[in-house]
C-alpha atoms as a PDB file:
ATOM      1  CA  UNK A   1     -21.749  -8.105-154.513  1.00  0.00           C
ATOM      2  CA  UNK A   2     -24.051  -5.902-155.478  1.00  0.00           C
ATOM      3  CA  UNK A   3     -27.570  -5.213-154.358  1.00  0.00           C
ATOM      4  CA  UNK A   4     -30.341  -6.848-156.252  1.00  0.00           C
ATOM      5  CA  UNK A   5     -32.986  -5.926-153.816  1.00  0.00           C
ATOM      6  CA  UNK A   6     -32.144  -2.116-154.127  1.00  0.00           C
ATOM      7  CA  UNK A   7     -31.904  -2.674-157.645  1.00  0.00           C
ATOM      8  CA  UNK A   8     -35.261  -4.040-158.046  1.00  0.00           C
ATOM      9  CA  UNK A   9     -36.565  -0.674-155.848  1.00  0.00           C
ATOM     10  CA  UNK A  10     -35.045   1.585-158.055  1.00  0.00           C
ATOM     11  CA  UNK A  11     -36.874  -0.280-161.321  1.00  0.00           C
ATOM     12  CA  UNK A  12     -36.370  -2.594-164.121  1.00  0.00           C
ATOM     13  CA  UNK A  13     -33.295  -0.944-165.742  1.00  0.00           C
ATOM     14  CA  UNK A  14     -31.494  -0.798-162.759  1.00  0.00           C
ATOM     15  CA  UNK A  15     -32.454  -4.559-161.363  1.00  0.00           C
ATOM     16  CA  UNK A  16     -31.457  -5.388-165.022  1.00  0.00           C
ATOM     17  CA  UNK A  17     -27.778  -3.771-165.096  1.00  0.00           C
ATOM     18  CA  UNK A  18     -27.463  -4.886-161.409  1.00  0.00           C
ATOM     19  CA  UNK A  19     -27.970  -8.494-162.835  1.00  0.00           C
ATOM     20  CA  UNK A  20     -25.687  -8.044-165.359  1.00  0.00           C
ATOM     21  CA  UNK A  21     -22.688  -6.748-162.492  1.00  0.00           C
ATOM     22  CA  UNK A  22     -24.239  -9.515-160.513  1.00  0.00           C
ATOM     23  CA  UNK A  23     -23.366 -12.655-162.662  1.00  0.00           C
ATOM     24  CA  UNK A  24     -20.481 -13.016-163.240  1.00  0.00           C
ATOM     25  CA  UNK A  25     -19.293 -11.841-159.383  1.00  0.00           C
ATOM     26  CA  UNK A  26     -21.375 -15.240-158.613  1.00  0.00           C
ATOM     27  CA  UNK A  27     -20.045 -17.678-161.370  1.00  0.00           C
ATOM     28  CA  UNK A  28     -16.577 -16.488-160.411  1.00  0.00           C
ATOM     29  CA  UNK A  29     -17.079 -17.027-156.927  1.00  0.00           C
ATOM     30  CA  UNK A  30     -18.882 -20.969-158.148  1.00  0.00           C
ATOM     31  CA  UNK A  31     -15.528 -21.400-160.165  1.00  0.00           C
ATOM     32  CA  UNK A  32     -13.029 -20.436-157.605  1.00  0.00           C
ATOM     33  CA  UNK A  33     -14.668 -22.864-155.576  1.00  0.00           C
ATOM     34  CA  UNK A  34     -15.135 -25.636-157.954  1.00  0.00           C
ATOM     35  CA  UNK A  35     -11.086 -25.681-158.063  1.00  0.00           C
ATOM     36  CA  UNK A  36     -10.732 -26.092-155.143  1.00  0.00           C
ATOM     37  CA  UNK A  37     -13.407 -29.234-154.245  1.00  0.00           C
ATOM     38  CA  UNK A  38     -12.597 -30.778-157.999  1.00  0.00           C
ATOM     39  CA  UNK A  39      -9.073 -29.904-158.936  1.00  0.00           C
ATOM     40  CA  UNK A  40      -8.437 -30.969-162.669  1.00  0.00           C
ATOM     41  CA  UNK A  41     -11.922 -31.425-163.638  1.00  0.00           C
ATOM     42  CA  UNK A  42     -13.025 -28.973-166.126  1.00  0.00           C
ATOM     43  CA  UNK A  43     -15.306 -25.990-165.227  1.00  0.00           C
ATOM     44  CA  UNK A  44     -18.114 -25.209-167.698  1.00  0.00           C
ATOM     45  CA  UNK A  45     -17.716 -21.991-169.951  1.00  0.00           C
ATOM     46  CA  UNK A  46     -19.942 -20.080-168.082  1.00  0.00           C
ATOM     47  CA  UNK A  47     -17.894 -17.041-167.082  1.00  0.00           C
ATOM     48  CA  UNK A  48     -17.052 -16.226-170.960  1.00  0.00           C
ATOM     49  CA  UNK A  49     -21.115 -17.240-172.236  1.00  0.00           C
ATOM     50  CA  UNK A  50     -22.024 -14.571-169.585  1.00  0.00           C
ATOM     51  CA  UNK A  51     -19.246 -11.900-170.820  1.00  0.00           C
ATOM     52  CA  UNK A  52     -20.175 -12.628-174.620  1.00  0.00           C
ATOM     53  CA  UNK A  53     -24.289 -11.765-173.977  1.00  0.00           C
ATOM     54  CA  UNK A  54     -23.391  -8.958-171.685  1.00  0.00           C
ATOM     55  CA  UNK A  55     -21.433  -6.858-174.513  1.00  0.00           C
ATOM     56  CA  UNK A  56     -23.976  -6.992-176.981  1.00  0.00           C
ATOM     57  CA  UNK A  57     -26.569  -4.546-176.098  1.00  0.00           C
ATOM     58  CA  UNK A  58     -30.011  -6.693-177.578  1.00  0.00           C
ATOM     59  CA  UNK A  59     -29.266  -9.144-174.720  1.00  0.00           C
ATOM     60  CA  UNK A  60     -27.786  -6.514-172.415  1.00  0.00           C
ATOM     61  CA  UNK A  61     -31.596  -5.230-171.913  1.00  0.00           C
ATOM     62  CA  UNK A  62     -33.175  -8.632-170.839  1.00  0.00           C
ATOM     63  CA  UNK A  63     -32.789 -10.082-166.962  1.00  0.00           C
ATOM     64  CA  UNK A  64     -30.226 -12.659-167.336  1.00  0.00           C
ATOM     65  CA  UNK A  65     -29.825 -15.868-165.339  1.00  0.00           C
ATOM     66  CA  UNK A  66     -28.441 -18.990-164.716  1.00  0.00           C
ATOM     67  CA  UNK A  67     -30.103 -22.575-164.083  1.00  0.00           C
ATOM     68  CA  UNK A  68     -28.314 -26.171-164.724  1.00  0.00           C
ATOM     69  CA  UNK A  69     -25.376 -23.829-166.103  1.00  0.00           C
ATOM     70  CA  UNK A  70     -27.876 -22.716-169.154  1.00  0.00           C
ATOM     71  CA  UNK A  71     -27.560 -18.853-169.904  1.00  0.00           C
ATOM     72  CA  UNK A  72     -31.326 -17.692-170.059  1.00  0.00           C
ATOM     73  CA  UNK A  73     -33.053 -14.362-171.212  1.00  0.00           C
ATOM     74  CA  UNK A  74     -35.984 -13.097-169.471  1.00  0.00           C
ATOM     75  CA  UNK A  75     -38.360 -10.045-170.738  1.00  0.00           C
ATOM     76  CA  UNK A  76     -39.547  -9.577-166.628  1.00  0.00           C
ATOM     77  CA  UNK A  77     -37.268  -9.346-163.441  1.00  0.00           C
ATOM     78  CA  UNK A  78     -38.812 -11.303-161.337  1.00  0.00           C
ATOM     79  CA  UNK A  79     -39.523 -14.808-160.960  1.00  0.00           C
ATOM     80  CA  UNK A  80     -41.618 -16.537-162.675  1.00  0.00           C
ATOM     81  CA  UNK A  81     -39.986 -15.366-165.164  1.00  0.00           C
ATOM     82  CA  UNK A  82     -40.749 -14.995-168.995  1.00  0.00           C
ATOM     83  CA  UNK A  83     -38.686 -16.521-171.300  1.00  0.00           C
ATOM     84  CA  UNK A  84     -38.696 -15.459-175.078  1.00  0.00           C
ATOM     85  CA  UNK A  85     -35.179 -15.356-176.117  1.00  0.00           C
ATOM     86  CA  UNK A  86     -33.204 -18.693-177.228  1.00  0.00           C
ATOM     87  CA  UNK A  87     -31.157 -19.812-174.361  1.00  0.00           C
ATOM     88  CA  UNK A  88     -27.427 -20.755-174.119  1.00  0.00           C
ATOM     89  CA  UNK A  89     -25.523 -24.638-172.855  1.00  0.00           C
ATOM     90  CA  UNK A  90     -22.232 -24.486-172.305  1.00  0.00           C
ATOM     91  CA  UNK A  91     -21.032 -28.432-173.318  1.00  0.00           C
ATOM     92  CA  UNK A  92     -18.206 -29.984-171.757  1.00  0.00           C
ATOM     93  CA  UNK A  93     -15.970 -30.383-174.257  1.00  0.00           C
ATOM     94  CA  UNK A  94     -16.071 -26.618-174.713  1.00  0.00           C
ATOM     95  CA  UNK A  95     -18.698 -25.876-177.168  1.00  0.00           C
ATOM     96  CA  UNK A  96     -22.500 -24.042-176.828  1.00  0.00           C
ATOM     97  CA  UNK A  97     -26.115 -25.628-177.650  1.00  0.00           C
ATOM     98  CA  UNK A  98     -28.249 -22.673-178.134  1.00  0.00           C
ATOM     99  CA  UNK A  99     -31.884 -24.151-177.801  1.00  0.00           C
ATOM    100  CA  UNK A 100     -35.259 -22.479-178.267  1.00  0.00           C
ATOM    101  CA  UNK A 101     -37.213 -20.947-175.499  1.00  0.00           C
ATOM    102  CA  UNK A 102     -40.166 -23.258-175.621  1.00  0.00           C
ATOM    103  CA  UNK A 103     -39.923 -27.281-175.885  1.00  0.00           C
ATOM    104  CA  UNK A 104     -36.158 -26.968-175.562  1.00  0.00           C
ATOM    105  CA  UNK A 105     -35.232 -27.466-179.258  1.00  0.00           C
ATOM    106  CA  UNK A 106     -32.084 -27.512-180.689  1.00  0.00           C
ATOM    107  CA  UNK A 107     -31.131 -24.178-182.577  1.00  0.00           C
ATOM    108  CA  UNK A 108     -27.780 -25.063-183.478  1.00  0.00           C
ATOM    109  CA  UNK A 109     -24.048 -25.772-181.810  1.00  0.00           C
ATOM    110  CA  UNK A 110     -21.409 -23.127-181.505  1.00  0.00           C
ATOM    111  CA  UNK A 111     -17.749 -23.660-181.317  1.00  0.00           C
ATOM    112  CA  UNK A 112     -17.161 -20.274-179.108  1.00  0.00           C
ATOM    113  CA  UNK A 113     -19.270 -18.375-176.956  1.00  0.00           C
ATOM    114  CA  UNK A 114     -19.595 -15.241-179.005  1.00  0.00           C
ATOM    115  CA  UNK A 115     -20.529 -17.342-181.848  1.00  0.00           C
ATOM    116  CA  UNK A 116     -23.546 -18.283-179.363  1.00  0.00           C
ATOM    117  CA  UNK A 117     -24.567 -14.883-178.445  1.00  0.00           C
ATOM    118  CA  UNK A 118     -24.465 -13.832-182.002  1.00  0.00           C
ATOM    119  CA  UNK A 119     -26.872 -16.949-182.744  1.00  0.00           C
ATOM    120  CA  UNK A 120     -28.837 -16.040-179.851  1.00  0.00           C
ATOM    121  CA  UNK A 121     -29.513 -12.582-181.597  1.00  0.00           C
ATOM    122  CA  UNK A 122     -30.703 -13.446-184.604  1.00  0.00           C
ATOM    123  CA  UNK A 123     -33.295 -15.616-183.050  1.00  0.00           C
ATOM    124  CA  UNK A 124     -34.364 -13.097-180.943  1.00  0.00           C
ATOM    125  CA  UNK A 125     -38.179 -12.291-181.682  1.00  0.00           C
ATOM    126  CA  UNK A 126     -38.554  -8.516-183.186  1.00  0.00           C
ATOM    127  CA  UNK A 127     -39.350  -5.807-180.520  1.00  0.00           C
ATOM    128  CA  UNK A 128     -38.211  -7.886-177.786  1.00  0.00           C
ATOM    129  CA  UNK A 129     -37.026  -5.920-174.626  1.00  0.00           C
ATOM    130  CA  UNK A 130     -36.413  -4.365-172.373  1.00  0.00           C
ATOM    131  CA  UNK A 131     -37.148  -6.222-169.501  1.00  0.00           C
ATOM    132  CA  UNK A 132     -39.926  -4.903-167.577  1.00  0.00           C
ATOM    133  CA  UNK A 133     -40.679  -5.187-163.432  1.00  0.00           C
ATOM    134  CA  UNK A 134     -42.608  -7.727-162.346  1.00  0.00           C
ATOM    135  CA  UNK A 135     -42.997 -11.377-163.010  1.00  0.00           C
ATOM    136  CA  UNK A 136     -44.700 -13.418-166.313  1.00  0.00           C
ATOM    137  CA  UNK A 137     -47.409 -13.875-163.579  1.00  0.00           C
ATOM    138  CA  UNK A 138     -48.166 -10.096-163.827  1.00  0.00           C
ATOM    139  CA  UNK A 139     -47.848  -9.779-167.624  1.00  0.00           C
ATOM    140  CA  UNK A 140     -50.578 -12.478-167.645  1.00  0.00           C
ATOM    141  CA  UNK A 141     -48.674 -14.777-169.387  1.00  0.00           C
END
């Protein structure tokens, strides 16, 4: 796994791409479990939501992470963190709720993760990114 903490000493960019190497190690590792404690129930589409927003490079400069299996977006690397980009639901019968980053709102429903991403990006707000150390707390917002 790599080494967030290092990461975060060697700066933004790096605790960012460490993230990004980070995620899907740790969803893999939640999957590979999850078939084993609940054979034949269906895992959420996590693992291909995370794969989809880490190949396009407008995402690829925010801090991802997870919470409730919701892909989120944040513009600092720390905790609190800021949230500005839409964030990503993967449903269970297969399909992704993009919502808004404040109040939750329903941007639209996606049949396939890319299609997500791709709505993700066009409700980005301009001149968003990259992520920057520190927390929202820091930023003053």
């Amino acid at each position: 796994m790599p080494d967030l903490a290092v990461a975060h000493g060697r700066g933004s960019v790096d605790a960012v791409e460490t993230k990004w190497r980070q995620l899907p190690l740790t969803w893999q590792s939640i999957r590979a479990r999850h078939g084993i404690t609940s054979p034949g129930f269906a895992f959420p589409g996590i693992l291909p939501l995370v794969d989809a927003a880490g190949a396009q490079p407008r995402l690829r400069q925010l801090y991802p992470f997870t919470s409730h299996f919701t892909l989120l977006f944040s513009s600092c690397t720390r905790y609190p963190y800021l949230v500005e980009a839409p964030a990503v639901e993967p449903l269970r019968d297969g399909r992704f709720r993009v919502c808004s980053p404040r109040g939750g709102a329903v941007i639209g429903e996606t049949e396939t993760a890319e299609e997500a991403v791709i709505l993700v990006i066009t409700h980005l707000p301009d001149g968003l990114g990259p992520a920057v150390a520190g927390t929202a707390d820091d930023l003053g917002r």
